[in-house]
Protein backbone atom coordinates (compact mmCIF):
# COMPACT_ATOMS: atom_id res chain seq x y z
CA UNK A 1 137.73 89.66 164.76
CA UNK A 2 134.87 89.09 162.18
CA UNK A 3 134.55 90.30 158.87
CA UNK A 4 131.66 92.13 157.40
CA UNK A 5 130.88 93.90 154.43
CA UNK A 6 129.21 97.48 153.94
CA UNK A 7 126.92 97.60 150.74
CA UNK A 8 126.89 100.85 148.84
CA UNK A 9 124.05 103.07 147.91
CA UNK A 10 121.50 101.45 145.61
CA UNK A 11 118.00 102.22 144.29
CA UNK A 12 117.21 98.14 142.84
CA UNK A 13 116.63 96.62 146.09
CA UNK A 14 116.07 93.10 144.42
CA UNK A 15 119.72 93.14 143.42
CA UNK A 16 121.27 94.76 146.37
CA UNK A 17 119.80 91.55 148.14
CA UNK A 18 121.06 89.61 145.56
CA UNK A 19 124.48 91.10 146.47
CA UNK A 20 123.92 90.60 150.17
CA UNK A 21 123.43 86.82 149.70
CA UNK A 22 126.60 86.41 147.45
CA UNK A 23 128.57 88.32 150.35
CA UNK A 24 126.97 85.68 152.57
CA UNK A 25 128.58 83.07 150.18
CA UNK A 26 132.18 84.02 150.33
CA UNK A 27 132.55 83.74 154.04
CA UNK A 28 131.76 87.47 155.41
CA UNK A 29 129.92 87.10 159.45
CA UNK A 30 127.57 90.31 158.35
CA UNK A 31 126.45 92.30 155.87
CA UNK A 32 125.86 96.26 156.44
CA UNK A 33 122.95 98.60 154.76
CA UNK A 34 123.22 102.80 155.05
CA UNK A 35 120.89 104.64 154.56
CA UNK A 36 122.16 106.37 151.10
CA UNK A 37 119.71 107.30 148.39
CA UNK A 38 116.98 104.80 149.76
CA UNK A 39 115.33 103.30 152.99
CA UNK A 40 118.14 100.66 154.42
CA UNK A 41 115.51 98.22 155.85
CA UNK A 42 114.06 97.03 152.69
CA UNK A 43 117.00 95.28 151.46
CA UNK A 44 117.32 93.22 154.30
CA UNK A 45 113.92 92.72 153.82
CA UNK A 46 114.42 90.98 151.17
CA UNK A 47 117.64 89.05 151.99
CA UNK A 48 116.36 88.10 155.42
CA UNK A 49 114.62 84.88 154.16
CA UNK A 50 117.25 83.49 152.34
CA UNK A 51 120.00 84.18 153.68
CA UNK A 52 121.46 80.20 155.05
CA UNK A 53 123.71 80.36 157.90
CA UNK A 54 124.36 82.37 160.88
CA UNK A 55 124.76 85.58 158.86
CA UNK A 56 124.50 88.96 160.66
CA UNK A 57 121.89 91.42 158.37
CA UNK A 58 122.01 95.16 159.64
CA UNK A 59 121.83 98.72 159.42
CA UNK A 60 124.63 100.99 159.94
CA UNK A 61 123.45 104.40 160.66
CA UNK A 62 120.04 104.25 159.91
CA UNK A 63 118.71 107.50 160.54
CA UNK A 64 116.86 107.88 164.50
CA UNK A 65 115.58 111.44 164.66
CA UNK A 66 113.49 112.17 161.81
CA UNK A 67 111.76 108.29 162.70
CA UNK A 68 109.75 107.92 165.58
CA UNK A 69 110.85 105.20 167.96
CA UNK A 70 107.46 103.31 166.85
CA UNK A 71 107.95 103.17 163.90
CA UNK A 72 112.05 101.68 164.03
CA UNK A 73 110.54 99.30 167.05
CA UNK A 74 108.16 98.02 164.60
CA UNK A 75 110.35 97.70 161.41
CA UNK A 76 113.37 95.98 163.39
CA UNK A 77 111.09 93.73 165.24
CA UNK A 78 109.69 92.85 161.79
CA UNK A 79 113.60 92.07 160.82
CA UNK A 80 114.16 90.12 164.16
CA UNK A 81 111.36 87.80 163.40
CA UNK A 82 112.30 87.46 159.61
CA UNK A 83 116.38 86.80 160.42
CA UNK A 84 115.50 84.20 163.97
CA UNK A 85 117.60 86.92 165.78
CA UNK A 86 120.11 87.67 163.24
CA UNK A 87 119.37 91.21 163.04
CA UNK A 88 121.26 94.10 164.38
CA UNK A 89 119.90 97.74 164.64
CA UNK A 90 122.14 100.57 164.13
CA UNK A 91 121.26 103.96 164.77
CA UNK A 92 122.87 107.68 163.87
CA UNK A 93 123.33 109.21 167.01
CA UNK A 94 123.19 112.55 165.25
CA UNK A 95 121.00 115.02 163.28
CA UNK A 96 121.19 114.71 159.64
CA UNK A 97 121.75 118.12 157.41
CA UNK A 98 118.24 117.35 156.13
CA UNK A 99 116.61 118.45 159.00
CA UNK A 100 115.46 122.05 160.09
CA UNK A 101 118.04 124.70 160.75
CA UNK A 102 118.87 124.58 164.54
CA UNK A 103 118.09 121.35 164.85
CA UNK A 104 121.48 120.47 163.89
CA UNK A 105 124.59 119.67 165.71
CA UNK A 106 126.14 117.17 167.81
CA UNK A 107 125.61 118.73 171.60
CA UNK A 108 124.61 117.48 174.99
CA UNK A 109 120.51 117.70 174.33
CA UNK A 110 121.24 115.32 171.12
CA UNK A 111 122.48 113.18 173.25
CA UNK A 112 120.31 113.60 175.65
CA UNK A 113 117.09 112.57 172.86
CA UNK A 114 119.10 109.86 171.75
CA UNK A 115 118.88 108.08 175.47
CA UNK A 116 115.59 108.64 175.67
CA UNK A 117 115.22 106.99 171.89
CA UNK A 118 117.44 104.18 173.33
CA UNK A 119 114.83 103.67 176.55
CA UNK A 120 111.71 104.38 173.82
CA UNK A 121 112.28 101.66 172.11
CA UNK A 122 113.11 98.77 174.52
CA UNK A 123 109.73 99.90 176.34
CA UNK A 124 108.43 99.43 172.67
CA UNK A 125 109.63 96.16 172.53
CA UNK A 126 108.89 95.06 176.23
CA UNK A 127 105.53 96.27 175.13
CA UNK A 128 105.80 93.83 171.90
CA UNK A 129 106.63 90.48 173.56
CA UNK A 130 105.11 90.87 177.01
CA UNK A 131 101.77 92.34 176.60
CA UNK A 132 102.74 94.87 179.31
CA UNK A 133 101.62 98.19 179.47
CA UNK A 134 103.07 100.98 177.72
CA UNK A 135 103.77 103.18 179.59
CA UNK A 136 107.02 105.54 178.95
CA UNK A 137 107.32 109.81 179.98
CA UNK A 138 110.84 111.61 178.82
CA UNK A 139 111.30 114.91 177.96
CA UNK A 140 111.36 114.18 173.78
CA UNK A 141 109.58 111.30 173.61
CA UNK A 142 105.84 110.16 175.68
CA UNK A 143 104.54 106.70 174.74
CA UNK A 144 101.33 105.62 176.77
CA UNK A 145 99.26 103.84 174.70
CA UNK A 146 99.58 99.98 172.87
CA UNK A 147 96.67 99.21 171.11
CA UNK A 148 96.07 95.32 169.92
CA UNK A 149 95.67 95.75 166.87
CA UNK A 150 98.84 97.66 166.69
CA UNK A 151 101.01 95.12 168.72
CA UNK A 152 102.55 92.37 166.98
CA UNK A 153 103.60 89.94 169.47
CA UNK A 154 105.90 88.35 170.97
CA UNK A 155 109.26 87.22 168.92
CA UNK A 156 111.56 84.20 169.49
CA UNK A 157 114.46 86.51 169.71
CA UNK A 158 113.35 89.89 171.56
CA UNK A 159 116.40 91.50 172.87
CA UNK A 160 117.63 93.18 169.55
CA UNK A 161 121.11 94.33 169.73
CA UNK A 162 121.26 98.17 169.09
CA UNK A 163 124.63 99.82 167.64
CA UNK A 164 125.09 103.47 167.61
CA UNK A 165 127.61 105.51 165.44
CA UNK A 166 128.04 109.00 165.20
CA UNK A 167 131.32 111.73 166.47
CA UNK A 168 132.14 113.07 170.00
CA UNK A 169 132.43 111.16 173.10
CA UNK A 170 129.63 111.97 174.81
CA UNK A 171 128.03 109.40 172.04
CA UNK A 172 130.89 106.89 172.86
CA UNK A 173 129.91 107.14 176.17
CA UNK A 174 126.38 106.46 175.68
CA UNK A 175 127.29 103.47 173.04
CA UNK A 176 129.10 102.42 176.19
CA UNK A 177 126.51 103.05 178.85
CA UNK A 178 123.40 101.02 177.10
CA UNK A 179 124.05 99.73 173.31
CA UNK A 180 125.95 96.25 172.29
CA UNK A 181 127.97 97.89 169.52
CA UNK A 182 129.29 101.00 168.12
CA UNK A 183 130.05 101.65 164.29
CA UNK A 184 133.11 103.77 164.04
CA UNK A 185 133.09 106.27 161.72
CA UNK A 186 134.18 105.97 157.96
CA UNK A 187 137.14 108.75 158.11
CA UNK A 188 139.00 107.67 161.13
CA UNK A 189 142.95 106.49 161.96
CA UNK A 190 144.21 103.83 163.92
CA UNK A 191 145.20 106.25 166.74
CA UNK A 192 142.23 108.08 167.02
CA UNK A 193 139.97 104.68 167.43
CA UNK A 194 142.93 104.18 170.40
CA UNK A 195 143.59 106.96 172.02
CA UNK A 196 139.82 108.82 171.42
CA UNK A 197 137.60 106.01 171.03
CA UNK A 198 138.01 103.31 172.92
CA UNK A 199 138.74 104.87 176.20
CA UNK A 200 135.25 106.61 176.04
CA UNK A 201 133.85 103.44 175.36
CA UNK A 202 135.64 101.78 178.39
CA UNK A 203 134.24 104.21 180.38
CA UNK A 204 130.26 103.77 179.58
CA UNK A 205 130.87 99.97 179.98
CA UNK A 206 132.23 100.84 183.34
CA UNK A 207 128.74 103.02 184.26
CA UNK A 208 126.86 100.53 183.66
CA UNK A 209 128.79 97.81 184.92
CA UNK A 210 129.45 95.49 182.09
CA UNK A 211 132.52 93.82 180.63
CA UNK A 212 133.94 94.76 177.47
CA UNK A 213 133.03 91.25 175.93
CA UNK A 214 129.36 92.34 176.09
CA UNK A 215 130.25 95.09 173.35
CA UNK A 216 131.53 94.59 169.84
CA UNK A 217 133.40 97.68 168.46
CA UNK A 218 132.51 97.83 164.46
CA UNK A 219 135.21 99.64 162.51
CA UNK A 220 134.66 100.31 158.98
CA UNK A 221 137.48 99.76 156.24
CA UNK A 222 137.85 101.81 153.43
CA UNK A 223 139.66 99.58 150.67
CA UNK A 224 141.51 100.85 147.39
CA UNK A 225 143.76 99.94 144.75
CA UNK A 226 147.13 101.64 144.09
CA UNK A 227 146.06 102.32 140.77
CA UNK A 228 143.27 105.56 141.99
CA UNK A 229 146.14 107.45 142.95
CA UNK A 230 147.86 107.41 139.49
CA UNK A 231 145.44 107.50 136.48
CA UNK A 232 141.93 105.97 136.92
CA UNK A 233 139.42 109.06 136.79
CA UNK A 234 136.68 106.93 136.76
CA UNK A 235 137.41 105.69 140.31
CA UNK A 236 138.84 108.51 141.70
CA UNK A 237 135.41 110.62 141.29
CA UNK A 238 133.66 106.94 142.85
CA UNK A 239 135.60 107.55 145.62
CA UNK A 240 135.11 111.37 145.62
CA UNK A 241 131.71 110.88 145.71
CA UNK A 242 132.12 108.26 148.95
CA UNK A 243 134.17 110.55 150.34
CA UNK A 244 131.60 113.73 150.12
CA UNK A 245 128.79 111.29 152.12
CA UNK A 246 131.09 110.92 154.96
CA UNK A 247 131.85 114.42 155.45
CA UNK A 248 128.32 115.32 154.99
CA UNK A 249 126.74 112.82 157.20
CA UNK A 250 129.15 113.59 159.80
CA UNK A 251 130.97 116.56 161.05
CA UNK A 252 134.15 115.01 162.54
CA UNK A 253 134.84 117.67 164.99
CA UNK A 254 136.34 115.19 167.29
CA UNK A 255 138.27 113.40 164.57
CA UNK A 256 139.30 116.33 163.01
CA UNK A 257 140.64 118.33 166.32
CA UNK A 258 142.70 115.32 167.15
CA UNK A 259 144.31 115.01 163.77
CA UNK A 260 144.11 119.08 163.15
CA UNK A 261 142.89 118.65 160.27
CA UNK A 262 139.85 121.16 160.70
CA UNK A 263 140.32 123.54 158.31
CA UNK A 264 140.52 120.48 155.45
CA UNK A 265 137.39 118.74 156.75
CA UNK A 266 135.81 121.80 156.68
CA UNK A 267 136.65 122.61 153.04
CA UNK A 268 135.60 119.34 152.20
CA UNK A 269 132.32 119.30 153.90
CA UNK A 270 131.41 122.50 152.52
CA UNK A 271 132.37 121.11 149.11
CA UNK A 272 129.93 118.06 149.71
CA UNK A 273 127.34 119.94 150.81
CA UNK A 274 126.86 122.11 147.96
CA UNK A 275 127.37 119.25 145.47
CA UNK A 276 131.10 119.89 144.71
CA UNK A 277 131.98 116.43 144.92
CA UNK A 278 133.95 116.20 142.15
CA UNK A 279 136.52 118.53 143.49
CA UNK A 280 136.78 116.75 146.35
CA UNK A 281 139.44 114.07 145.43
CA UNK A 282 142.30 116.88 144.41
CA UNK A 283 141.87 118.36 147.89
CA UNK A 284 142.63 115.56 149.66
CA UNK A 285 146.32 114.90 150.30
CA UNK A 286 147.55 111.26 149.87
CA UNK A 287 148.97 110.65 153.20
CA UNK A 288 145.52 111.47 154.51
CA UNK A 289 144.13 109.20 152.14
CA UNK A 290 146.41 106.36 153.12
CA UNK A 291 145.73 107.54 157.08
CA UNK A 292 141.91 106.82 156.90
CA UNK A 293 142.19 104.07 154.13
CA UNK A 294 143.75 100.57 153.00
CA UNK A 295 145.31 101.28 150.27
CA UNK A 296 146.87 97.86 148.73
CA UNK A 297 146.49 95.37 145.68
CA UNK A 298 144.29 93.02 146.39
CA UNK A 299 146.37 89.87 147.07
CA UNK A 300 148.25 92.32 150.30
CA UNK A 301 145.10 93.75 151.77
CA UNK A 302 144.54 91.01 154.09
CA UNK A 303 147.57 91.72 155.30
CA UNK A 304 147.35 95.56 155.68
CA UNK A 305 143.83 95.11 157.46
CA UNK A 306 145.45 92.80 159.99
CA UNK A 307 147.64 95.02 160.38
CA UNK A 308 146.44 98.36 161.29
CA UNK A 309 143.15 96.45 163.39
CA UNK A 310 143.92 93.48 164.69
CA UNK A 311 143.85 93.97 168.78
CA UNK A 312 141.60 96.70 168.13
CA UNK A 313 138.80 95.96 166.24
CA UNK A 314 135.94 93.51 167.08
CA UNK A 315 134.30 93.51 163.69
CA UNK A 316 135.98 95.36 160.29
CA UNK A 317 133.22 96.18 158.07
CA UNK A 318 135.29 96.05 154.54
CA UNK A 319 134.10 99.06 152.54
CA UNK A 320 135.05 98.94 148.20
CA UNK A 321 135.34 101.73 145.95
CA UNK A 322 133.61 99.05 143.61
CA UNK A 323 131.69 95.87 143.17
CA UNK A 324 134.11 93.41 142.03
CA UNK A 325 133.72 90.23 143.09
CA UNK A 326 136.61 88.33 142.44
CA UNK A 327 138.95 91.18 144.43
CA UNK A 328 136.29 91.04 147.32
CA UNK A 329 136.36 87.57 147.66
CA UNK A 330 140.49 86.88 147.48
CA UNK A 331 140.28 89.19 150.38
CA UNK A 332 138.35 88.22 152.30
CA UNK A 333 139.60 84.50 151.90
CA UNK A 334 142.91 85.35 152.76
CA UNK A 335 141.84 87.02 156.59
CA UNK A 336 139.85 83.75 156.73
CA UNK A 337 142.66 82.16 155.93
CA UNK A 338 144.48 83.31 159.16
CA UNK A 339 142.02 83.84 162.34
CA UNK A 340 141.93 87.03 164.02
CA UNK A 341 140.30 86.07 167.30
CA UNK A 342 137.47 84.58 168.62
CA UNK A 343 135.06 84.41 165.89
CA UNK A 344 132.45 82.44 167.91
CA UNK A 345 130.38 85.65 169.48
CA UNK A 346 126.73 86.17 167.40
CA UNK A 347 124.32 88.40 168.09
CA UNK A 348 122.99 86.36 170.41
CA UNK A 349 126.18 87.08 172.85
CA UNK A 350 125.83 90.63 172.81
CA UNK A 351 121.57 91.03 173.24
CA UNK A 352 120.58 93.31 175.32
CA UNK A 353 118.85 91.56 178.99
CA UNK A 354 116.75 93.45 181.19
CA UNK A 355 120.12 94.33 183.61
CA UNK A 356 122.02 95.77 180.80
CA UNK A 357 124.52 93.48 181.39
C-alpha cells in the first residue's frame, strides 16, 4: 500500500509547490492537487521539475466536463513530459454544481460522455506521439482535425495513467472497464469501499479482461486530532469548511443509501451549497465523524490507518485538517516504518497499452 498526500486548497501556487516538494521529502509515493479555489495543474507545474525521485504528481478530480478533451490532452501531456512519466491524470466523473441547470446529475448519459471523454483523449494522445490522423466521431465529442502547429509531439512516456472518481457504480464500472485507478470518495466507510466499491470495480476489470494488479484503488484519509471534538473552534470550522466541499462536489447518493444516512447528507449539502458552512460541524454526529474519518493523536494514526485499509486499499491519500509538519511527518514515518504491501508498482505498471490490458 503506498502513501500519498492530498494538498488543500491554495491560491500561492509557488508555495503549494513548495509544500509538494517537502511532502516528497518525508517519504510520501505521491502527492495529490483538487481542483479547490484554483486550476490544479499549475502547481504541479511548478513542482514537476524539481521534484528528485520517483514521486507520483497528480490531480484528483480535476474537473472533465466544463474542459474540452483538447485542452486536458494537451495540459497532461505537458505534465507527462515535465515529470518523465510521473504524472497521473484524474478526472471527476461528474457534473459540477457550477454548471447549467439540467446539466446536473450523476445518470447513465454522464456516464455515457465520460467514455467518450475517456476514448477523446487517448485518440488525442495517439494523435500526439504518432503523427496519426485524428480522426474520432461520438455522440458528445467529434475530433477530426490535428493541425502541426497544434501537435506537440511525441513524449518519452505516452500512455498516461487516467484515474476517475466520482459516486454510483455505473462510474466504478467504467473506472473498471478502461482507467488505471479510481479515487474513492472523501466521505466514505470501510464497508461501503467493500461491499459497494470494490465489487463494481471487479466487475469492469472483468469486461475488459484485465487483472486487478493493472488497477490501483486510491482511498482518501481524512485525519484528525481528538482535541476538534472537545474545544478547538478554530479547527472545527477548518474542518466544517472541508466537510461542506465534499458534500458539494459530490452528491453521495450511493454512499448515503447504503449507510441511510440521506436525509443528513442532504441537510448538509444544502447547508454547503448556500454557504452555511459554519453550521455544518454541529450537524454532524460523532460516530459519523469517526465512520468516515481517522480520528487519533498523532503518534496512533499509523496504526488506525493500517487498520481500517490495509487489504483494501492500494494507495491512502492522507488528508489533514492542517499543515503541520512535524504531525504529518511522524505519521507517515511510522506506516513506513512497517510495510503495507508491495510498494514497488509506479505509474509505469499501471499505463494504459493499446489492449487495455
Amino acid at each position: 500500500m503506498k502513501i500519498d498526500i492530498f494538498f488543500p486548497p491554495g491560491k500561492d501556487f509557488r508555495a503549494r509547490a513548495d509544500r509538494i516538494l517537502e511532502a516528497e521529502t518525508w517519504g510520501f509515493d505521491a502527492a495529490w492537487s483538487a481542483e479547490w479555489l484554483s486550476n490544479p495543474f499549475f502547481p504541479l507545474t511548478i513542482a514537476a521539475k524539481q521534484a528528485q525521485r520517483l514521486f507520483t504528481l497528480g490531480t484528483m478530480a480535476a474537473c472533465a466536463f466544463p474542459r474540452s478533451p483538447m485542452i486536458t490532452a494537451q495540459i497532461t501531456w505537458d505534465l507527462a513530459r515535465q515529470t518523465g512519466g510521473r504524472f497521473v491524470l484524474g478526472l471527476d466523473a461528474e457534473m459540477p454544481e457550477f454548471l447549467p441547470a439540467g446539466e446536473s446529475g450523476q445518470s447513465t448519459e454522464t456516464v455515457s460522455k465520460m467514455r467518450e471523454y475517456l476514448e477523446s483523449l487517448r485518440a488525442i494522445w495517439r494523435s500526439f506521439q504518432n503523427d496519426e490522423r485524428l480522426r474520432f466521431r461520438g455522440r458528445h465529442y467529434q475530433f477530426r482535425l490535428m493541425a502541426p502547429f497544434f501537435n506537440p509531439g511525441p513524449i518519452k512516456d505516452p500512455e498516461i495513467p487516467i484515474f476517475l472518481s466520482g459516486d454510483g457504480s455505473d462510474v466504478y464500472d467504467l473506472a473498471g472497464e478502461l482507467c488505471q485507478g479510481l479515487h474513492a470518495n472523501a466521505l466514505h466507510s470501510r464497508s461501503y469501499i467493500r461491499d459497494v466499491v470494490v465489487p463494481h470495480l471487479s466487475r469492469g476489470l472483468e469486461s475488459s479482461g484485465r487483472a486487478r494488479e493493472t488497477f490501483e484503488l486510491a482511498i482518501p484519509a481524512l485525519v484528525f486530532t481528538p482535541d476538534i471534538l472537545e474545544e478547538d473552534l478554530d479547527s472545527q470550522n477548518g474542518i466544517g469548511m472541508d466537510i461542506a466541499s465534499y458534500v458539494f462536489a459530490r452528491r453521495n447518493g450511493s454512499f448515503a443509501t447504503f449507510h441511510g444516512w440521506e436525509e443528513l447528507l442532504d441537510s448538509l449539502r444544502g447547508r454547503a451549497l448556500s454557504g452555511d458552512s459554519d453550521s455544518i460541524w454541529g450537524s454532524l454526529p460523532e460516530e459519523i465523524l469517526r465512520e468516515i474519518a481517522i480520528v487519533a493523536e498523532p503518534e496512533r494514526a499509523a496504526a488506525a490507518i493500517r487498520q481500517r485499509y490495509s487489504g483494501l486499499a492500494d494507495r491512502v491519500c492522507l488528508v489533514f485538517a492542517e499543515w503541520n509538519p512535524k504531525t504529518i511527518a511522524t505519521i507517515v514515518a511510522d506506516l513506513k516504518k512497517q510495510p503495507l504491501g508491495d510498494q514497488s508498482r509506479s505509474a509505469a505498471a499501471i499505463r494504459y497499452d493499446a489492449r487495455g490490458k
